[in-house]
Protein backbone atom coordinates (compact mmCIF):
# COMPACT_ATOMS: atom_id res chain seq x y z
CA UNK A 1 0.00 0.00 0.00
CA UNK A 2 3.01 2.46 0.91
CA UNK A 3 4.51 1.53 -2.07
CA UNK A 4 1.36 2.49 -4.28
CA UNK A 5 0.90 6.04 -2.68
CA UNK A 6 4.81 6.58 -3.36
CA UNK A 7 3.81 5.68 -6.82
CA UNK A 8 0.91 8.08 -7.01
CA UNK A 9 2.96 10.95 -5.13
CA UNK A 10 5.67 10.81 -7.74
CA UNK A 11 3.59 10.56 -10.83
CA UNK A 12 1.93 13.75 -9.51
CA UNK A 13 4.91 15.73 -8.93
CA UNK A 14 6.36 14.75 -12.08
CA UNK A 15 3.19 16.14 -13.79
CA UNK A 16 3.37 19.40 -12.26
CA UNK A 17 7.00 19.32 -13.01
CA UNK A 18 6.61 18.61 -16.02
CA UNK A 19 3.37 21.17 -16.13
CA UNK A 20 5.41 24.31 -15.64
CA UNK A 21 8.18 23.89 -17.61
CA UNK A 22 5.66 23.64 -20.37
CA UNK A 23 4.02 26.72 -19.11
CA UNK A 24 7.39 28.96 -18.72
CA UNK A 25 9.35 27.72 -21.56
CA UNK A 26 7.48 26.12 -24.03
CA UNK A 27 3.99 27.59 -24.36
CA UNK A 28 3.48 31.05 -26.97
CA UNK A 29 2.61 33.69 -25.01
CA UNK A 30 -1.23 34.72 -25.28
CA UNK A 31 -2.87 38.39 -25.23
CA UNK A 32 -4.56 38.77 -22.27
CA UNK A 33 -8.63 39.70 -22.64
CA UNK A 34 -10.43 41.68 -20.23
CA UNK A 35 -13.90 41.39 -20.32
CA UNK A 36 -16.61 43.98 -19.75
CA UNK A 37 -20.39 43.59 -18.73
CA UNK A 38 -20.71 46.95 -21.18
CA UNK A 39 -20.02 46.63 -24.86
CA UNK A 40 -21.08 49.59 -25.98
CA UNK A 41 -19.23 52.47 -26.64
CA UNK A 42 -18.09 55.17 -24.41
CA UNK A 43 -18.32 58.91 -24.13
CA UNK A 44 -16.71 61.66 -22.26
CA UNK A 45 -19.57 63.19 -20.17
CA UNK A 46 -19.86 66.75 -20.74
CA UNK A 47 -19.35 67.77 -17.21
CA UNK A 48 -15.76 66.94 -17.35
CA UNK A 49 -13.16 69.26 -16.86
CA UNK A 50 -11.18 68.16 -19.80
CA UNK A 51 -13.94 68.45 -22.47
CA UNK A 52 -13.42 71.08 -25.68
CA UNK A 53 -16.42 72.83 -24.53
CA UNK A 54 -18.52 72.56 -21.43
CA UNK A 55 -22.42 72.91 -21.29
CA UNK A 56 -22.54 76.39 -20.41
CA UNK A 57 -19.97 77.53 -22.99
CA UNK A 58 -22.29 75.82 -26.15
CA UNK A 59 -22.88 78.15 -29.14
CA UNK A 60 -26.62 79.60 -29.27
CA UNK A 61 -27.23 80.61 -32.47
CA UNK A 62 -30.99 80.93 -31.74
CA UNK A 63 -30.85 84.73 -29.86
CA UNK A 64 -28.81 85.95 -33.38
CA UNK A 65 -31.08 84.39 -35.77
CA UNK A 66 -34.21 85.41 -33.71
CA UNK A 67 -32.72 89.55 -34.30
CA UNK A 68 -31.87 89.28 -37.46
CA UNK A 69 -34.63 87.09 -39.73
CA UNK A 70 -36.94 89.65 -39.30
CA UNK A 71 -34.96 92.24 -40.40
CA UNK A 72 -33.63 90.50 -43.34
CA UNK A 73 -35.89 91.01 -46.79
CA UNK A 74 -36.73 89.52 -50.08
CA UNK A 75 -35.67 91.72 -52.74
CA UNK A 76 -37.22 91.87 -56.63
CA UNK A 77 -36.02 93.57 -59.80
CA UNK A 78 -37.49 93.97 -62.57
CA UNK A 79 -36.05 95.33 -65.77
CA UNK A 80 -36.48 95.95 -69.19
CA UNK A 81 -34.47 94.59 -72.05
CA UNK A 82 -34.52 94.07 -75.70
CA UNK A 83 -35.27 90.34 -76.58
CA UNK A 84 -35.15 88.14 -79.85
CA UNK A 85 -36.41 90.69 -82.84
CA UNK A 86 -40.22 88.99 -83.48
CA UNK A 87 -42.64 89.97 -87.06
CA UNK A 88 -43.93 92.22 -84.81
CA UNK A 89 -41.44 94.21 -84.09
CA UNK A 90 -40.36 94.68 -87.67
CA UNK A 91 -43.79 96.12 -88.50
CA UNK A 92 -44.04 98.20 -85.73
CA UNK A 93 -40.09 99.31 -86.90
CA UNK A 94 -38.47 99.23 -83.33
CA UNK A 95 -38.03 95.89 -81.24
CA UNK A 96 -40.02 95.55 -78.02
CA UNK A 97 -39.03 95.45 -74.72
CA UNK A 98 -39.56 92.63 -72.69
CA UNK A 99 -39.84 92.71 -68.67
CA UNK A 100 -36.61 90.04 -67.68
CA UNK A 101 -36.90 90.18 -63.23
CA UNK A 102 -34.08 89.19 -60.71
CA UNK A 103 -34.30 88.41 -57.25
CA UNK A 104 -32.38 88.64 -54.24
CA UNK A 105 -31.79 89.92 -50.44
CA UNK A 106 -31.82 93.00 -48.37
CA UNK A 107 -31.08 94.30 -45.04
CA UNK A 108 -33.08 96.91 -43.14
CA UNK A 109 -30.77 99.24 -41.25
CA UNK A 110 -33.15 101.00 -39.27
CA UNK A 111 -36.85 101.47 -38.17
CA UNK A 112 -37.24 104.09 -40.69
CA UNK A 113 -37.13 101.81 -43.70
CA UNK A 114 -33.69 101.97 -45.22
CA UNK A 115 -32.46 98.84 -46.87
CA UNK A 116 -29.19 97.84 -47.81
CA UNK A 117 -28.23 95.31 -50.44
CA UNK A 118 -26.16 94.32 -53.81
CA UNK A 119 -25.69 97.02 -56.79
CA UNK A 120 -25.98 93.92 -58.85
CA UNK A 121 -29.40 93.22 -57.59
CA UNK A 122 -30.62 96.19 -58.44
CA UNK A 123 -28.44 96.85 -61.69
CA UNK A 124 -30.65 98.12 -64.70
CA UNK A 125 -34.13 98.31 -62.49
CA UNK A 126 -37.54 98.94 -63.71
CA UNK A 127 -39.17 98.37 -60.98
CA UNK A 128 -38.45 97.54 -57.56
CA UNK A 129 -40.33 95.90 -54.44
CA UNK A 130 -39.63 94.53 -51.25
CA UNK A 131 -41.32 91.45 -49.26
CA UNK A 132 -40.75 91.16 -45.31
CA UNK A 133 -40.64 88.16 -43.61
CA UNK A 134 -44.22 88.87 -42.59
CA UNK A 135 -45.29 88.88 -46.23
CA UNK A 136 -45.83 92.11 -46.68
CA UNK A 137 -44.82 93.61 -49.58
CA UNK A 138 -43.66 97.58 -50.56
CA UNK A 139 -42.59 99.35 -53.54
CA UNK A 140 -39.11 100.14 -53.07
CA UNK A 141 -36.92 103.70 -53.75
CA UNK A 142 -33.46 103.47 -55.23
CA UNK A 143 -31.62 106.15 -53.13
CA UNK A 144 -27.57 104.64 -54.68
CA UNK A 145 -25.59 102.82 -55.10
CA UNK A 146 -22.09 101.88 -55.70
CA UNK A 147 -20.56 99.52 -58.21
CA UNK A 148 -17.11 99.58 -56.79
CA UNK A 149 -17.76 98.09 -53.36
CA UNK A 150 -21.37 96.46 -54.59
CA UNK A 151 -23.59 98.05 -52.33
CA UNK A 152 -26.99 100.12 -53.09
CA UNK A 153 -29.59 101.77 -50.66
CA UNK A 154 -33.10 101.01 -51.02
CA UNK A 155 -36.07 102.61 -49.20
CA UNK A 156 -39.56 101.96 -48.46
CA UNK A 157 -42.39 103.49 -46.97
CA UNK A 158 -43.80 101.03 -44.24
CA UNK A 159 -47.08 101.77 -41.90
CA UNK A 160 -45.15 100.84 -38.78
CA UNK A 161 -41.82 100.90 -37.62
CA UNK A 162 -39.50 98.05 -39.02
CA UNK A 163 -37.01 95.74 -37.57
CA UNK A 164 -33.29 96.28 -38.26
CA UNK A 165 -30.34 94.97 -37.53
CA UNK A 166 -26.95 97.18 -36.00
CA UNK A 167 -24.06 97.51 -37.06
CA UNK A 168 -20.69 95.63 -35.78
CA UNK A 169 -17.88 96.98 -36.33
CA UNK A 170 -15.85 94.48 -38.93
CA UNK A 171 -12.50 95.39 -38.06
CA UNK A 172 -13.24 93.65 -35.08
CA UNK A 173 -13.95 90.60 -36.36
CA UNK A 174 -11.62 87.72 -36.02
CA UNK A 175 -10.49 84.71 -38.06
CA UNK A 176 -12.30 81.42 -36.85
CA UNK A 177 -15.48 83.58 -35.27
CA UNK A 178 -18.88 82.26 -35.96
CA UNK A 179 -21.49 84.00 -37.95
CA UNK A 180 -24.81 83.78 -39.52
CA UNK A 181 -25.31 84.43 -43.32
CA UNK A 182 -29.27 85.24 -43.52
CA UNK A 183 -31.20 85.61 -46.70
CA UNK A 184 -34.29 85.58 -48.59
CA UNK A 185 -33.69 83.91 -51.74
CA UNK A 186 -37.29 82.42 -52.67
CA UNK A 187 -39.47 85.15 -51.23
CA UNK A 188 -40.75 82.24 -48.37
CA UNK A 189 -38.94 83.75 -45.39
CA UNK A 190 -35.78 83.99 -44.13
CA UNK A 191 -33.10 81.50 -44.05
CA UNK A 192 -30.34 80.97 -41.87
CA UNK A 193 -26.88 79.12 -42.27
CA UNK A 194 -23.82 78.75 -39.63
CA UNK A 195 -20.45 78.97 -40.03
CA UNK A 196 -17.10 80.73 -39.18
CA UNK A 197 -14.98 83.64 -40.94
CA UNK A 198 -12.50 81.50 -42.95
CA UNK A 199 -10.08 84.83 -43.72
CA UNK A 200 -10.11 88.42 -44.32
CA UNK A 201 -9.06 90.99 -46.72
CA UNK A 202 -10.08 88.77 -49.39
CA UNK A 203 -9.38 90.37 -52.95
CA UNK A 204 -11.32 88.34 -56.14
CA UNK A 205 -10.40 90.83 -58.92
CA UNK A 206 -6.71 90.44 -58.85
CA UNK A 207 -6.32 93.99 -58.69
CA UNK A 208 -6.25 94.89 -54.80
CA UNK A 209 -9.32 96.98 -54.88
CA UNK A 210 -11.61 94.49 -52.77
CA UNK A 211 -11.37 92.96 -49.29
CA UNK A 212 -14.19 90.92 -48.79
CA UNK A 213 -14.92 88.73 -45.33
CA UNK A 214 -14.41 84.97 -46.33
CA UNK A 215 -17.00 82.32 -45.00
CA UNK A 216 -17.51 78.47 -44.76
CA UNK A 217 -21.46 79.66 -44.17
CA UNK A 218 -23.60 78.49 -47.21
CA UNK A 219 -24.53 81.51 -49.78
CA UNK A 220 -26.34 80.68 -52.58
CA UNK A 221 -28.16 82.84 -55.24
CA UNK A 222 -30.64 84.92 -54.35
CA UNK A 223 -29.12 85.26 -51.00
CA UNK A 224 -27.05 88.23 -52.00
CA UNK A 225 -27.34 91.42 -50.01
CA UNK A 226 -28.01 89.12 -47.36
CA UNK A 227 -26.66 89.75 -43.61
CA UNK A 228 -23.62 87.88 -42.49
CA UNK A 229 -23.81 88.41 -38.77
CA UNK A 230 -22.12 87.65 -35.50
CA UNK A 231 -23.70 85.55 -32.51
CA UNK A 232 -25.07 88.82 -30.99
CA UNK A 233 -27.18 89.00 -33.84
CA UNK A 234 -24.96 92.54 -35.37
CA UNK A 235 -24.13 93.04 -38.86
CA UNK A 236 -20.79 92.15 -39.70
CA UNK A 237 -21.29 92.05 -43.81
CA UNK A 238 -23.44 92.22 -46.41
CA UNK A 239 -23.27 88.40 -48.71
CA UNK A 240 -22.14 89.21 -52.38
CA UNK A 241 -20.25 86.49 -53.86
CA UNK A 242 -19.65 82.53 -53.88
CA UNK A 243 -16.77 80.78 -55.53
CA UNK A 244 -17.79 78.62 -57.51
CA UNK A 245 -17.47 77.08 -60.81
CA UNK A 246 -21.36 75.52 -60.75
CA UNK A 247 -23.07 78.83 -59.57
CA UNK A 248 -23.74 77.27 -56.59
CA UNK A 249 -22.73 76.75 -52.98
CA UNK A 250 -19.21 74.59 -52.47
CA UNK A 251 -17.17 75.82 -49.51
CA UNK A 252 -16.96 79.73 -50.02
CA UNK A 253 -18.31 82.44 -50.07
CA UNK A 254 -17.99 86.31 -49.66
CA UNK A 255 -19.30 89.68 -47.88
CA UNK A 256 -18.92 93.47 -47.83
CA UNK A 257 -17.41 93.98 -44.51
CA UNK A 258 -20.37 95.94 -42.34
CA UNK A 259 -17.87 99.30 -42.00
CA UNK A 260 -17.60 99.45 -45.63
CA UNK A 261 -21.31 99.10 -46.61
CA UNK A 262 -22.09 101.70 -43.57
CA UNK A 263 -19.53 103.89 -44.74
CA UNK A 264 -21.16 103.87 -48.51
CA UNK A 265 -24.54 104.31 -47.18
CA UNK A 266 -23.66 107.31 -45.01
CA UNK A 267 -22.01 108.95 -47.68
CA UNK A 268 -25.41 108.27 -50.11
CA UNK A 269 -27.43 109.64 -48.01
CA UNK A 270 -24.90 112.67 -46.68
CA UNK A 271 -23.43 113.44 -50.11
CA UNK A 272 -25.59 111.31 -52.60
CA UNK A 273 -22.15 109.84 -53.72
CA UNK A 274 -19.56 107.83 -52.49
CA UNK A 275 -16.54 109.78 -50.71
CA UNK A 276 -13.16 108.20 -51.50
CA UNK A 277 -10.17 109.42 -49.19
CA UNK A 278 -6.80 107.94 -50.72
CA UNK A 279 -3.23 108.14 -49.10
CA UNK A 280 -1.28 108.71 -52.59
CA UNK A 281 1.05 106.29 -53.04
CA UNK A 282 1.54 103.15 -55.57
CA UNK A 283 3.15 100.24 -54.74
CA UNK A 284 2.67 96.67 -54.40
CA UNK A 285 2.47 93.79 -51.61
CA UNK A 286 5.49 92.35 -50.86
CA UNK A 287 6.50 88.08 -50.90
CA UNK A 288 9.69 86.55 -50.75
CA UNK A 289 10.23 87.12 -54.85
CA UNK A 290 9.40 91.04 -54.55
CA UNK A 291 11.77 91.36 -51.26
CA UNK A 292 14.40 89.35 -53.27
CA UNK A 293 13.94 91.86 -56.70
CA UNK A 294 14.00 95.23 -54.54
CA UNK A 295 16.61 93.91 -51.91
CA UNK A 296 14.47 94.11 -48.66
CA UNK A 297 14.01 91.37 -45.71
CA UNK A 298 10.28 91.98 -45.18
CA UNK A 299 8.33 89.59 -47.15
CA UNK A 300 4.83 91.12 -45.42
CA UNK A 301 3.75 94.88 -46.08
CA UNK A 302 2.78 97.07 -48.92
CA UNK A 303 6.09 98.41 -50.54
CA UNK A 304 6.08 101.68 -51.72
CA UNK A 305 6.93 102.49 -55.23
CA UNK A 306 6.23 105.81 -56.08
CA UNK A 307 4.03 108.75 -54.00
CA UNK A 308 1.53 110.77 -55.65
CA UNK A 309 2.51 114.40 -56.14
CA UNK A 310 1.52 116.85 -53.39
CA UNK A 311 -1.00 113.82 -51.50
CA UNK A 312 -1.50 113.31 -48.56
CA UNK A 313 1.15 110.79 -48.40
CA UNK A 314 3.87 113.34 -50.00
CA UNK A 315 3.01 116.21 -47.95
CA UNK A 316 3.16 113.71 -44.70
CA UNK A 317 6.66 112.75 -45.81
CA UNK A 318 6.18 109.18 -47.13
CA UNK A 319 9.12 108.09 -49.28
CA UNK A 320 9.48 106.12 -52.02
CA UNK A 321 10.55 102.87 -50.43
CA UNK A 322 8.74 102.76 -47.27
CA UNK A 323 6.84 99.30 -46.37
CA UNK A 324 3.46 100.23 -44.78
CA UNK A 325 3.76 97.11 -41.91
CA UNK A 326 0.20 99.18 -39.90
CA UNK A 327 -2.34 101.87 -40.49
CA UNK A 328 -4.28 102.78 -37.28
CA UNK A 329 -2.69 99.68 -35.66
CA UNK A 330 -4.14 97.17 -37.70
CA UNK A 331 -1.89 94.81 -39.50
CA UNK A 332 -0.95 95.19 -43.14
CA UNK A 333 0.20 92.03 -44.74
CA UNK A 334 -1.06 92.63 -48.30
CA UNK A 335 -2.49 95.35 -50.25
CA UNK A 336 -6.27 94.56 -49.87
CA UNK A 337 -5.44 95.27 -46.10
CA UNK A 338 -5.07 98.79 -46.77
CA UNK A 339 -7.28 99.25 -49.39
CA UNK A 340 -10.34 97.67 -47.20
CA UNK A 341 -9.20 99.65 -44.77
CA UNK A 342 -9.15 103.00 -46.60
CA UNK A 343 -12.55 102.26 -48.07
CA UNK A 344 -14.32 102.91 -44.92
CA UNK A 345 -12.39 106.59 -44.90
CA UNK A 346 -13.10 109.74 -46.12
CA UNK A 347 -11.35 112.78 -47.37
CA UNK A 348 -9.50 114.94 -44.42
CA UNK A 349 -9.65 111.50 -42.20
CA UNK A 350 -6.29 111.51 -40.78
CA UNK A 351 -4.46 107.80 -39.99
CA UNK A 352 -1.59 106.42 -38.87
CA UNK A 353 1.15 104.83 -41.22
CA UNK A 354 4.08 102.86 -39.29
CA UNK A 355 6.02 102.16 -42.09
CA UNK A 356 9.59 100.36 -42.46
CA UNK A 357 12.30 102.51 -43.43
CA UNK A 358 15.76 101.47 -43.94
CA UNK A 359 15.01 98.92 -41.09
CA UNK A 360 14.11 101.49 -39.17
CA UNK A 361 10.24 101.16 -38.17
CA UNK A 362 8.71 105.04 -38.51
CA UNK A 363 5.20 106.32 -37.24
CA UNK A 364 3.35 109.15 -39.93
CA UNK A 365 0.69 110.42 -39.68
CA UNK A 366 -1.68 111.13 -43.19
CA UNK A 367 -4.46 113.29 -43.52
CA UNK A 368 -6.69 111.63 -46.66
CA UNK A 369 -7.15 113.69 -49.73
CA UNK A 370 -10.15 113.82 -52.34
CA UNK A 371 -9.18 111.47 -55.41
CA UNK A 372 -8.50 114.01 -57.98
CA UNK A 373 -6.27 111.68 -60.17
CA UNK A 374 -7.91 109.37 -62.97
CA UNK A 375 -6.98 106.55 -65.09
CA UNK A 376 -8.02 108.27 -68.34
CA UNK A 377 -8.19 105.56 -71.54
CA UNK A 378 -5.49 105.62 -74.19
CA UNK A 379 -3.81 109.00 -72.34
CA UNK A 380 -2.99 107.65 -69.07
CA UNK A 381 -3.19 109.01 -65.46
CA UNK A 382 -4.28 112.66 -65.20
CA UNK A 383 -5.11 115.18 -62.17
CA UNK A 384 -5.82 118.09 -61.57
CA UNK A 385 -3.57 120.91 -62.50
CA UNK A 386 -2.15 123.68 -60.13
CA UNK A 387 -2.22 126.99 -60.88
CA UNK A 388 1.82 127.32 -61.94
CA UNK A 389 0.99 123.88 -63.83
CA UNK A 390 -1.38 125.95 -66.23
CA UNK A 391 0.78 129.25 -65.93
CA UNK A 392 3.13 127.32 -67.85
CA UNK A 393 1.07 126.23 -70.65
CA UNK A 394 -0.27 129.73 -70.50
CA UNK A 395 -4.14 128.29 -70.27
CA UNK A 396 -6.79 129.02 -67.98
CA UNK A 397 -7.97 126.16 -67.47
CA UNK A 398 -7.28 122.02 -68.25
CA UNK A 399 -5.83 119.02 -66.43
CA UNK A 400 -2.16 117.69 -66.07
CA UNK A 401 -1.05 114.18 -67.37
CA UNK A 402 1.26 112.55 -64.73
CA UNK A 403 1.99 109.35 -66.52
CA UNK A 404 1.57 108.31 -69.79
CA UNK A 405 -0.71 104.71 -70.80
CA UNK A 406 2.18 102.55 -71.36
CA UNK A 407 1.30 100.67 -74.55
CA UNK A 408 0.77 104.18 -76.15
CA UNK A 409 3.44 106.21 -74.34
CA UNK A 410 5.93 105.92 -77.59
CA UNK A 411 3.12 107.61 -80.02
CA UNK A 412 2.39 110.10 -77.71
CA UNK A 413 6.27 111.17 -76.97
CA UNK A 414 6.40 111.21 -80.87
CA UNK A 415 3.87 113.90 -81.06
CA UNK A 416 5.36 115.79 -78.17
CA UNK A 417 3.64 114.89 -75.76
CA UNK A 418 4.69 113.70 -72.57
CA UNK A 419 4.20 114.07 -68.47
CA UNK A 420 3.45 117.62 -67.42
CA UNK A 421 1.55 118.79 -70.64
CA UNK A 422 -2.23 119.70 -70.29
CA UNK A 423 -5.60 118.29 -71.18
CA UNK A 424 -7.75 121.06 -71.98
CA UNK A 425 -11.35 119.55 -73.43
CA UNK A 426 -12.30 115.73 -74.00
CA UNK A 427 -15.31 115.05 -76.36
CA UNK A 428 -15.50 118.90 -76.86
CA UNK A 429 -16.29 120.16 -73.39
CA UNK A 430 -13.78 121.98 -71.86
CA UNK A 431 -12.24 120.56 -68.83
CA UNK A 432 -11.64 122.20 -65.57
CA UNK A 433 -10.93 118.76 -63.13
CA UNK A 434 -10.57 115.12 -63.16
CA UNK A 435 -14.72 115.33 -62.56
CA UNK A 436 -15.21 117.19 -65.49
CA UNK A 437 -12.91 114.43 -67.63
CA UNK A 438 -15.21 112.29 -66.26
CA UNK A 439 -18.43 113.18 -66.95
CA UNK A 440 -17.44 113.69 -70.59
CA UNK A 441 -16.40 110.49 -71.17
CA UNK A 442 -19.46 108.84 -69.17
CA UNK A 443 -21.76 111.34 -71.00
CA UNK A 444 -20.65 110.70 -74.73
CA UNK A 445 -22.85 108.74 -76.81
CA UNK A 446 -20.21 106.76 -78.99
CA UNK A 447 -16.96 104.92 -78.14
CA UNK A 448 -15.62 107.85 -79.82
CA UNK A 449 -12.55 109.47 -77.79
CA UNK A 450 -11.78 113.32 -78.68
CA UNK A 451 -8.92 115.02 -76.58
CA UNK A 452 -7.73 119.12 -77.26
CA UNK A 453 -4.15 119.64 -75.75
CA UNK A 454 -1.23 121.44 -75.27
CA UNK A 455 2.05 119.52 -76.15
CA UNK A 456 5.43 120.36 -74.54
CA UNK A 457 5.93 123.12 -77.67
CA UNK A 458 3.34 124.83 -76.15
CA UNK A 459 1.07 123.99 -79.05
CA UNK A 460 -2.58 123.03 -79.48
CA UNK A 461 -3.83 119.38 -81.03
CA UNK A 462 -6.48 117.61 -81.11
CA UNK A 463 -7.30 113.80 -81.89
CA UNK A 464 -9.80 111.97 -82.35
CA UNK A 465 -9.93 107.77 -81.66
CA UNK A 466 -12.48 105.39 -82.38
């Protein structure tokens, strides 16, 4: 019997010898699996102190759509054009005009019944009339507009005091903040899309002269003149523009910052025209290929290539050479920066340059002077002529040529003409100003072109282009 449990004893340890070494040398290791009663997935709760956003922090758009979708308006234009020449219109011996209408949005400004929206929704009109978003519906006045910056000035004359929506000021407005775009593109009522401003000081002409607001919030047609506004509910810009290559919606699109439209309004309803204050200077923007060509390190800033003759900009001592790096202590990185900035100014405002000067960083102020130089066709640029200007021509009256159009500049030096002679009448009327030149031009009925002046003989020509 001793001899059997001896037997068993053994054969057991043996096993679990023989057990472990299995289990620590020989056996692949396994991943280990933790089980959980739970299978579903799991979520950070909101109260926790780590979250991107906690409850009482959430955006509410609801407050800034409830002030502005009431204010916002449903805009209709109707115009007349000339359509395909009919029987009928052969007998009668003039073609017939036929009523074409466009649609689009407006903003109401204030109780009073002053709307703001797109010159190209209005372009051309007929007639004009404005639905609220109570479905009422008004005859509207064209008070101006202005095809530069795209804004026009409607009014109507409503039985009760309107809702409108105030101003924000748009310099204010930073990269990444949210905003509304409202509209009223089907005359149902007012629409509302969220998103954030994408960039600034946006420029789609290639030529510097805009600086819209860019945002990810959907814009489609019909919604232009729309508001774009912040999450107070305040105007921050007026929609104009998508980029697109469907005519619709894909990522993009654009406003009128608010202090440019309120700027163009004031001044059409102050002056009945738009007043333009400019600096005088001409330049460019400056990247790492312009700093490299002029031999400067500042690849940000608007480099200055030439001032304007007794501007604002000369007579503050601007040089030729400067990089404008600020005006009024707001960052200028490219030339729509300044020129958005200046279009909210008029003439006699007075800002602040700090420019770059021989790495030297300079502070000047400029007082803003009345554009009175014009980009005249086939001549060139032209202002207005001082008194010793037109002593020297020995003429009463005309207006100077500064620079000559550069295609044409060799036929005009081979007539004798060149910078510093004097414009005295264009299309017969004699010229007094840049306004004057103008007008003529605006005024003529023909593409014809015909220009008196006095060459550097001190000589009187004419010419006439077609």
């Amino acid at each position: 019997m001793k001899k059997i449990l001896t037997l068993v004893l053994v054969s057991a340890l043996g096993g679990i010898f023989t057990l472990g070494t299995y289990k620590l040398y020989l056996e692949e290791e396994q991943p280990i699996l933790v089980s959980a009663e739970n299978t579903n997935a799991t979520f950070l709760p909101t109260t926790n102190m780590n979250t991107l956003f906690s409850a009482e922090d959430k955006i509410d758009f609801t407050v800034a759509a409830e002030n502005t979708v009431n204010a916002v308006v449903h805009v209709k234009n109707v115009t007349l054009s000339s359509g395909q020449f009919t029987l009928q219109d052969l007998f009668s011996g003039r073609p017939s005009q036929r009523a074409q209408m466009g649609t689009g949005s407006g903003v109401i400004i204030n109780a009073n019944g002053y709307i703001v929206t797109n010159n190209h929704v209005i372009k051309n009109a007929h007639e004009l009339s404005v639905t609220l978003n109570n479905n009422k519906t008004y005859t509207a006045e064209l008070i101006g507009a202005d095809s530069k910056t795209d804004i026009a000035l409607l009014k109507i004359e409503a039985d009760e005091e309107l809702p409108f929506v105030t101003f924000a000021d748009s310099d204010n407005a930073k990269i990444g903040e949210w905003v509304l775009a409202v509209g009223n593109p089907f005359n149902l009522t007012s629409t509302v899309t969220a998103g954030i401003i994408s960039a600034k000081s946006r420029d789609l002409s290639g030529t510097s002269r805009q600086s819209f607001i860019q945002t990810d919030a959907a814009v489609n047609p019909g919604n232009s003149g729309g508001a774009l506004v912040n999450t107070n509910g305040e105007l921050v810009g007026i929609n104009t523009a998508i980029s697109s290559q469907t005519g619709s919606y894909v990522g993009y699109s654009f406003a009128v910052p608010s202090n440019i439209a309120r700027k163009v309004i004031e001044d059409i309803m102050e002056y009945g025209n738009v007043q333009n204050g400019i600096l005088g200077i001409q330049g460019g923007a400056l990247n790492s290929m312009m700093a490299e060509k002029i031999g400067v390190a500042d690849t940000e800033g608007v480099y200055i290539d030439s001032v304007v003759e007794d501007s604002g900009a000369d007579i503050g001592g601007v040089q030729k050479g400067d990089i404008i790096k600020e005006i009024d202590n707001i960052k200028v990185s490219k030339f729509s920066d300044l020129t958005g900035y200046l279009s909210a100014k008029r003439p006699d405002d007075v800002v602040s340059l700090k420019v770059s000067r021989d790495g030297d960083i300079k502070t000047i102020p400029v007082k803003l002077a009345k554009n009175d130089t014009f980009m005249m066709p086939l001549v060139g640029r032209i202002k207005n002529a001082k008194s010793a200007d037109l002593k020297k021509f020995k003429t009463p009256y005309g207006v100077k040529i500064t620079d000559l159009n550069s295609q044409y500049a060799d036929y005009w030096k081979r007539n004798g003409i060149e910078e510093g002679c004097i414009i005295t009448s264009v299309n017969d009327v004699k010229v007094k100003s840049v306004d004057d030149v103008q007008n003529a031009i605006k005024n003529t009925d023909s593409d014809a072109l015909r220009i008196e002046l006095i060459n550097s003989n001190g000589e009187k020509e004419r010419y006439n282009f077609r």
